[in-house]
N, C-alpha and C. Protein backbone atom coordinates (compact mmCIF):
# COMPACT_ATOMS: atom_id res chain seq x y z
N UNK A 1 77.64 111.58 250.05
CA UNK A 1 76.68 111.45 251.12
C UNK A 1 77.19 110.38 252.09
N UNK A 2 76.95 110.62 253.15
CA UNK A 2 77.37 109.65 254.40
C UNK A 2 76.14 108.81 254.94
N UNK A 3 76.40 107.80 255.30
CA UNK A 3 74.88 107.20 256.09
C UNK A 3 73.64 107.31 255.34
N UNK A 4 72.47 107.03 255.85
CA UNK A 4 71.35 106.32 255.20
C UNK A 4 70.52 108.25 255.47
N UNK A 5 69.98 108.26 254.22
CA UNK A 5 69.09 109.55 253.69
C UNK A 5 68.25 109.84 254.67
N UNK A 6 67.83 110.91 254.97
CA UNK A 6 66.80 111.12 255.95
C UNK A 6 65.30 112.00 255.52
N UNK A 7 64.68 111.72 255.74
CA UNK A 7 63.86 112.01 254.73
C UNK A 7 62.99 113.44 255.39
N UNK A 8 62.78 114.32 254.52
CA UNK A 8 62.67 115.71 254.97
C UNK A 8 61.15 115.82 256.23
N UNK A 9 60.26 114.99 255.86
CA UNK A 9 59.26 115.06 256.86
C UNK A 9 59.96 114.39 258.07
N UNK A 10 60.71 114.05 258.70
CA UNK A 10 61.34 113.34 259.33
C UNK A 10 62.26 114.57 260.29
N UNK A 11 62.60 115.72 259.31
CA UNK A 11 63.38 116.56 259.87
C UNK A 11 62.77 117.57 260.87
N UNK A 12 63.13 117.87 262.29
CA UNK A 12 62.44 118.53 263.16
C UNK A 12 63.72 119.42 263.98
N UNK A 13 63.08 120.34 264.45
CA UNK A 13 64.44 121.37 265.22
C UNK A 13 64.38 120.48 266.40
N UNK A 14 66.41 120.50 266.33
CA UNK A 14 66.81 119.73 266.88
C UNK A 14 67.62 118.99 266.20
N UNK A 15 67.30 118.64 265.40
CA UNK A 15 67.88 117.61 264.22
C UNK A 15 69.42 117.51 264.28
N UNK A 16 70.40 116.87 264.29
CA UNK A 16 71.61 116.83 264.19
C UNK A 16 72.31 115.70 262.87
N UNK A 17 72.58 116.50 261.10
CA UNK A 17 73.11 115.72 260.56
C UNK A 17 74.30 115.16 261.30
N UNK A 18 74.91 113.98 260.58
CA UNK A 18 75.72 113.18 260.97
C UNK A 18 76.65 114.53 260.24
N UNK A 19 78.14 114.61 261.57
CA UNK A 19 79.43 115.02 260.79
C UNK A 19 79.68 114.49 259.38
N UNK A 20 80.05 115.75 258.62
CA UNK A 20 80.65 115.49 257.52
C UNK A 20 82.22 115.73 257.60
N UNK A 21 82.84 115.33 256.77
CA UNK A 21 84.54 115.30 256.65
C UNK A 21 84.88 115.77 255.30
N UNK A 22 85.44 116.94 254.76
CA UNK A 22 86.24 116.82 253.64
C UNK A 22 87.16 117.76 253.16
N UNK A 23 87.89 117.20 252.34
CA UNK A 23 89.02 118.50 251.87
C UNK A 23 88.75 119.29 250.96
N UNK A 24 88.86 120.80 251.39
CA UNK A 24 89.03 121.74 250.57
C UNK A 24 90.05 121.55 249.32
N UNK A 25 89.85 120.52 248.47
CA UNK A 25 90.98 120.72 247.80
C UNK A 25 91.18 121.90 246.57
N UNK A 26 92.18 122.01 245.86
CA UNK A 26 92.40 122.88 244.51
C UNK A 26 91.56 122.96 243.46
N UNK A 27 91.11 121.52 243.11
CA UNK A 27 90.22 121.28 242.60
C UNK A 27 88.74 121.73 242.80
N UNK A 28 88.37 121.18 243.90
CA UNK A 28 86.76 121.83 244.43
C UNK A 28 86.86 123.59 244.54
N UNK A 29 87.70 124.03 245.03
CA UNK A 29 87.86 125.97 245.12
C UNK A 29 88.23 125.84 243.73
N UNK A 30 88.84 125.74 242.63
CA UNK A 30 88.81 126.32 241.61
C UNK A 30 87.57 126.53 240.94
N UNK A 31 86.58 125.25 240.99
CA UNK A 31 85.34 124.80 240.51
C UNK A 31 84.72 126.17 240.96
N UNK A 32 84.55 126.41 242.49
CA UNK A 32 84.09 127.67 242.79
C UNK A 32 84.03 128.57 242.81
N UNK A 33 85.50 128.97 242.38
CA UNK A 33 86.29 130.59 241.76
C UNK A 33 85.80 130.78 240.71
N UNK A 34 85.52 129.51 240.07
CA UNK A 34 85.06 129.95 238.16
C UNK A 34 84.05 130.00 238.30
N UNK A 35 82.88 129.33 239.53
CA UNK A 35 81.46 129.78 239.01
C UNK A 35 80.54 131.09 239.32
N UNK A 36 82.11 131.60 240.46
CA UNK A 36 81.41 132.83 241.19
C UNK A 36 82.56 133.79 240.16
N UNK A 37 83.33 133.65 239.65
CA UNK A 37 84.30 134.85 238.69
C UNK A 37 84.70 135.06 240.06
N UNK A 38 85.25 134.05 240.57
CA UNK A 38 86.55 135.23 241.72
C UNK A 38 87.75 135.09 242.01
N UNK A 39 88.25 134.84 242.85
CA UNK A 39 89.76 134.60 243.36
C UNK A 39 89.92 134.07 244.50
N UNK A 40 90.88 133.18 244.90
CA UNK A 40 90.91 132.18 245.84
C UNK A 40 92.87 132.75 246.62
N UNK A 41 93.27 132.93 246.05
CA UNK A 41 94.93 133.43 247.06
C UNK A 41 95.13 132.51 247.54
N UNK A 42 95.65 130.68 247.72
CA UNK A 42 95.89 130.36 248.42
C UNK A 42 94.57 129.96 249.47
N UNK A 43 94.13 130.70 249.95
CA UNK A 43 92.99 130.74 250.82
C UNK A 43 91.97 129.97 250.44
N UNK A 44 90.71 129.40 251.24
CA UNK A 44 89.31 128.94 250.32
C UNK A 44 88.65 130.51 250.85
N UNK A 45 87.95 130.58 249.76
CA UNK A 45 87.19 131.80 250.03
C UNK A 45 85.56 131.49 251.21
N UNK A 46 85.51 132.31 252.33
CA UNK A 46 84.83 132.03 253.29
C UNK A 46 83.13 131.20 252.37
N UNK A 47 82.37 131.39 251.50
CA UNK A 47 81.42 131.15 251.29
C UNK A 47 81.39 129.76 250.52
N UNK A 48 82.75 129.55 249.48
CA UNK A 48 82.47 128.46 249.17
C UNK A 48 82.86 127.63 250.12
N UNK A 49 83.58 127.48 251.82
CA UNK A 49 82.92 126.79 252.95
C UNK A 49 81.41 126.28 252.88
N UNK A 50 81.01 127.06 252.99
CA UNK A 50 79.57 127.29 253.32
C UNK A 50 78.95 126.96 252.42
N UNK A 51 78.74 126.88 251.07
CA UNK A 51 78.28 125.70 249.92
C UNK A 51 78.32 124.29 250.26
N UNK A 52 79.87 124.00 250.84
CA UNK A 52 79.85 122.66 250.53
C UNK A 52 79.32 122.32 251.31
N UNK A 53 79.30 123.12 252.59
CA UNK A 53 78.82 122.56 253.65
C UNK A 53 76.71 121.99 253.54
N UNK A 54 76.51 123.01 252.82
CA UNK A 54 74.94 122.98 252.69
C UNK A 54 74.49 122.06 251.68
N UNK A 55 76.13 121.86 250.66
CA UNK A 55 75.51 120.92 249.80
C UNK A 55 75.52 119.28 250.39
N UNK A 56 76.51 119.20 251.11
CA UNK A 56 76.41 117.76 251.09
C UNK A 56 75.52 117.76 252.05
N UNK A 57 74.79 118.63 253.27
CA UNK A 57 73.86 118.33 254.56
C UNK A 57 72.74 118.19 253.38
N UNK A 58 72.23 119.12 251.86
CA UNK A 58 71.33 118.67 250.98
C UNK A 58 71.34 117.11 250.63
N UNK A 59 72.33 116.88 250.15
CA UNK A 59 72.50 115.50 249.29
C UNK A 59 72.22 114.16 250.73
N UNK A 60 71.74 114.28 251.57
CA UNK A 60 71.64 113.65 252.68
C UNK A 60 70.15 113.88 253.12
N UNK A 61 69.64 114.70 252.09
CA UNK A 61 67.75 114.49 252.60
C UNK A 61 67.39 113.47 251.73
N UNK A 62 66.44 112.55 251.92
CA UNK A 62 65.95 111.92 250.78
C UNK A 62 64.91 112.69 250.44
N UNK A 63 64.99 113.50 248.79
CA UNK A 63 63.70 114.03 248.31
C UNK A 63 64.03 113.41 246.86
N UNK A 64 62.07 113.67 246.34
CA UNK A 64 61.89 113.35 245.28
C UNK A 64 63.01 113.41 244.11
N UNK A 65 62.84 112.61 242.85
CA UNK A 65 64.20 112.64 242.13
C UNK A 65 63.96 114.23 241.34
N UNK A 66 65.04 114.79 240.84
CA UNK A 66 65.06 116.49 240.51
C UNK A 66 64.56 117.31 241.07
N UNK A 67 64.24 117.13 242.37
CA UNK A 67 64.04 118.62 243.34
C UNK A 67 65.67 119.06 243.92
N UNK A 68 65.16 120.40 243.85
CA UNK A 68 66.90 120.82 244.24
C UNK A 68 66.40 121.76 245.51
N UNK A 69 67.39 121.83 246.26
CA UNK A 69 67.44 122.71 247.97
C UNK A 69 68.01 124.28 247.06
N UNK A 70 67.11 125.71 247.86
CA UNK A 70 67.64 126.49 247.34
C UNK A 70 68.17 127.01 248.61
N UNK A 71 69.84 127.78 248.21
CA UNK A 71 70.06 128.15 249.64
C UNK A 71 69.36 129.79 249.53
N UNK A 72 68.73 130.00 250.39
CA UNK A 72 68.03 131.51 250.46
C UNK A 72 68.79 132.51 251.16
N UNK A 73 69.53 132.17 252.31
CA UNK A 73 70.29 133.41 253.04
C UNK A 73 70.92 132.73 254.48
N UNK A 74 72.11 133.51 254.22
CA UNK A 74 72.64 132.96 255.80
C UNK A 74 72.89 134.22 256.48
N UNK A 75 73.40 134.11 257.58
CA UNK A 75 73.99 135.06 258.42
C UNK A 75 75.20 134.11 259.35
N UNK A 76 76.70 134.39 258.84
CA UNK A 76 77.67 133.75 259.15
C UNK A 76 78.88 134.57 259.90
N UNK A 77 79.78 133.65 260.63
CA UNK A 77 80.85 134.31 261.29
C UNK A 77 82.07 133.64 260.99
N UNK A 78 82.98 134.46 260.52
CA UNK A 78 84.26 133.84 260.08
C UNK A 78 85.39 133.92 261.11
N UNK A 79 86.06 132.82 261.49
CA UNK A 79 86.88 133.50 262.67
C UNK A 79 88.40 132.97 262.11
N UNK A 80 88.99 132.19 260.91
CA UNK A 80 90.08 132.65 260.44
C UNK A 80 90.05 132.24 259.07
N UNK A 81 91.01 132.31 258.44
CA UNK A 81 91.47 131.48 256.72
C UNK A 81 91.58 130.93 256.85
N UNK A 82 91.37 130.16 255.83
CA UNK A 82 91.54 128.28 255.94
C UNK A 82 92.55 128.51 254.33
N UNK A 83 93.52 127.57 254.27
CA UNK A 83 94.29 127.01 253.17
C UNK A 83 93.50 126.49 252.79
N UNK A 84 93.84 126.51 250.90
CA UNK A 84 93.71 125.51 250.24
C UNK A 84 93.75 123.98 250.84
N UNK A 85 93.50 122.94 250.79
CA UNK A 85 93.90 121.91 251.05
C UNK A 85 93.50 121.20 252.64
N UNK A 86 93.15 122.61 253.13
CA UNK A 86 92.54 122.05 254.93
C UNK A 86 91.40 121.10 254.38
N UNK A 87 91.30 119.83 255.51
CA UNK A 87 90.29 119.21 255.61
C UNK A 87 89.20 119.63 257.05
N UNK A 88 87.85 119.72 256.46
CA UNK A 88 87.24 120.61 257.33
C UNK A 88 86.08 119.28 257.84
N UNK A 89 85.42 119.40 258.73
CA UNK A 89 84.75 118.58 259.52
C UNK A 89 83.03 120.05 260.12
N UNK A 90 82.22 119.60 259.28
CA UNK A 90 80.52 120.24 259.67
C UNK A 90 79.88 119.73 260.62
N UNK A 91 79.58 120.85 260.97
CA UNK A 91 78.04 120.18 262.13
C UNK A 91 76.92 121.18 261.86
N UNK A 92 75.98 120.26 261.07
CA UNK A 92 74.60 121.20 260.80
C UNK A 92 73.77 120.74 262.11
N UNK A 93 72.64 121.37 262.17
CA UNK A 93 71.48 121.25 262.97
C UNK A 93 70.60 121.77 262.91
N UNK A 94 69.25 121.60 262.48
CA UNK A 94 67.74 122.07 262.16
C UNK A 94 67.32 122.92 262.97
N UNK A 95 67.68 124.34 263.04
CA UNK A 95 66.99 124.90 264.47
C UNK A 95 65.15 125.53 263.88
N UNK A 96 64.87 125.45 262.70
CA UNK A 96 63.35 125.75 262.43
C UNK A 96 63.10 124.80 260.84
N UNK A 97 61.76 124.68 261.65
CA UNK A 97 61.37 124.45 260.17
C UNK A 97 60.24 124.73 259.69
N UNK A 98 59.62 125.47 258.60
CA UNK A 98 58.51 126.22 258.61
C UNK A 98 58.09 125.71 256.82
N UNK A 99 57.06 125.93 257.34
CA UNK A 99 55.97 125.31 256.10
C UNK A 99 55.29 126.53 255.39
N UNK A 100 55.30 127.00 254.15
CA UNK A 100 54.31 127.53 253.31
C UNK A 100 54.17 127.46 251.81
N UNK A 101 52.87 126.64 252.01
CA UNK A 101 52.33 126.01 250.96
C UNK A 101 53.20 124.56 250.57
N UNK A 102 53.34 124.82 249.40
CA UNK A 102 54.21 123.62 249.20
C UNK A 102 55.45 123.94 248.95
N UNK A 103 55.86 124.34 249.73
CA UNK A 103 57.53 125.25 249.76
C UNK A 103 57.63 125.01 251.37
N UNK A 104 58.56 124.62 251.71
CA UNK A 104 59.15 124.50 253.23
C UNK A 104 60.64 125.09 253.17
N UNK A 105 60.77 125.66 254.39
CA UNK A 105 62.28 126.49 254.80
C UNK A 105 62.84 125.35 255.79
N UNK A 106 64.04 125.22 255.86
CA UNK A 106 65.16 125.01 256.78
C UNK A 106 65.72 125.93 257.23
N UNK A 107 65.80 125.95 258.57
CA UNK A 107 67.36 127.35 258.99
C UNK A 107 67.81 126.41 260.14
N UNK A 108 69.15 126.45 259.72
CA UNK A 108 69.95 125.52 259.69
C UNK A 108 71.21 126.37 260.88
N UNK A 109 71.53 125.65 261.95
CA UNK A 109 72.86 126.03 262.70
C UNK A 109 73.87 125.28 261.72
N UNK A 110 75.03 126.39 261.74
CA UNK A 110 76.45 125.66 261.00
C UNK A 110 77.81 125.62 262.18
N UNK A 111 78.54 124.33 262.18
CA UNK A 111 79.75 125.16 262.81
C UNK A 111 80.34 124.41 262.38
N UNK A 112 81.66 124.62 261.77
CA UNK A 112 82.97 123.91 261.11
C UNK A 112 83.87 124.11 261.54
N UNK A 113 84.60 122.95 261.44
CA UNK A 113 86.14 122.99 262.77
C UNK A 113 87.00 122.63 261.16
N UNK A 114 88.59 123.16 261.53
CA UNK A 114 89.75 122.66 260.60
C UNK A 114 90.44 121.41 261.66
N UNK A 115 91.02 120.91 260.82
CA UNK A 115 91.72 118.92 261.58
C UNK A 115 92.29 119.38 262.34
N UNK A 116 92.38 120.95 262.72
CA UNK A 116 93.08 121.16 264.55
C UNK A 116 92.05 121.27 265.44
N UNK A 117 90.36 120.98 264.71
CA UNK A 117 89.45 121.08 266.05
C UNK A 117 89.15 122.92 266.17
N UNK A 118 89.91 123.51 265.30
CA UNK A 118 89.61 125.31 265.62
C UNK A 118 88.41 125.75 264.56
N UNK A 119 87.66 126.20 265.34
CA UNK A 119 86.65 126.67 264.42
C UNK A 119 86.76 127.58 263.71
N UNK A 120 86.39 127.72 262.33
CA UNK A 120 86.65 128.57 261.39
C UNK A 120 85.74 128.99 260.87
N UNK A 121 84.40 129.00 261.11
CA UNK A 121 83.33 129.20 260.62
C UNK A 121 81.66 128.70 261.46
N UNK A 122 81.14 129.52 261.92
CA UNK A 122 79.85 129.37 262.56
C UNK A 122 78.64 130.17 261.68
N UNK A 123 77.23 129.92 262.36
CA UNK A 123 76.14 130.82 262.08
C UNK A 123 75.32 129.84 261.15
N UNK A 124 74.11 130.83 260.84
CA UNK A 124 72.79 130.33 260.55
C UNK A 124 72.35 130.32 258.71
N UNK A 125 71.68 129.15 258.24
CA UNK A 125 71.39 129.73 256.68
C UNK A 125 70.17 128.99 256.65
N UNK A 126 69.58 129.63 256.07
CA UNK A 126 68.42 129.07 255.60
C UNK A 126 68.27 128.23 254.03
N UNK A 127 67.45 127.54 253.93
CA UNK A 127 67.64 126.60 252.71
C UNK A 127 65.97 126.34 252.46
N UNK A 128 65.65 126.70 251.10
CA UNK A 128 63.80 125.90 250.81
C UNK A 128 63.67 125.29 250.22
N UNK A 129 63.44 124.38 250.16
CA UNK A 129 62.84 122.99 249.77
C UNK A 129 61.40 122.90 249.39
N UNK A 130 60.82 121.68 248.22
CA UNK A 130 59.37 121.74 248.17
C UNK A 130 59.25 120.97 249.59
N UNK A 131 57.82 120.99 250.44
CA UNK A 131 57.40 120.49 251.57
C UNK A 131 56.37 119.20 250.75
């Protein structure tokens, strides 16, 4: 986690987490090949992007201790492969946030650049949280 927690009533569309920074390394994609049974080629596979990305913008809400963020659905755009080993740089942003009951949604803008600044990944996911 980067910077000081933000706490989910706090979160409003508009919202801009702070950039995150990190490397795809061998290690983290293997972790993810084995939990999804798949295969990585060299490549990170487009979705476990998109995990890490949602996990660490999660680990940056302050919520109660053992509540977990579920991711519910995205709709994403891939625009190349990324190597093993690229270090990738996120930009989330809160574009809704909707309340029912004691369950609240996030849908969330994504866009991730590789350390050349080229984007490799855009689009929207939603995430629910207790409210």
């Amino acid at each position: 986690m980067q910077g000081k927690a933000v706490k989910y009533e706090d979160l409003v569309p508009g919202y801009e987490f702070p950039p995150t920074t990190y490397e795809l390394s061998a290690s983290l994609v293997s972790k993810y090949v084995e939990a999804v049974d798949g295969a990585a080629d060299g490549f990170v596979p487009p979705l476990a992007i998109t995990a890490c990305a949602i996990a660490t913008m999660a680990g940056s809400i302050s919520l109660p201790p053992g509540t977990v963020a579920i991711h519910a659905s995205q709709d994403l755009e891939f625009f190349k492969p990324v190597p093993i080993g690229t270090t990738v740089e996120c930009h989330i942003r809160v574009v809704q946030k909707i309340a029912r009951g004691k369950m609240g949604m996030l849908i969330l803008e994504l866009e991730i650049l590789d350390q050349s600044k080229e984007k490799v990944q855009s689009g929207k996911a939603t995430i629910a949280l207790p409210a």
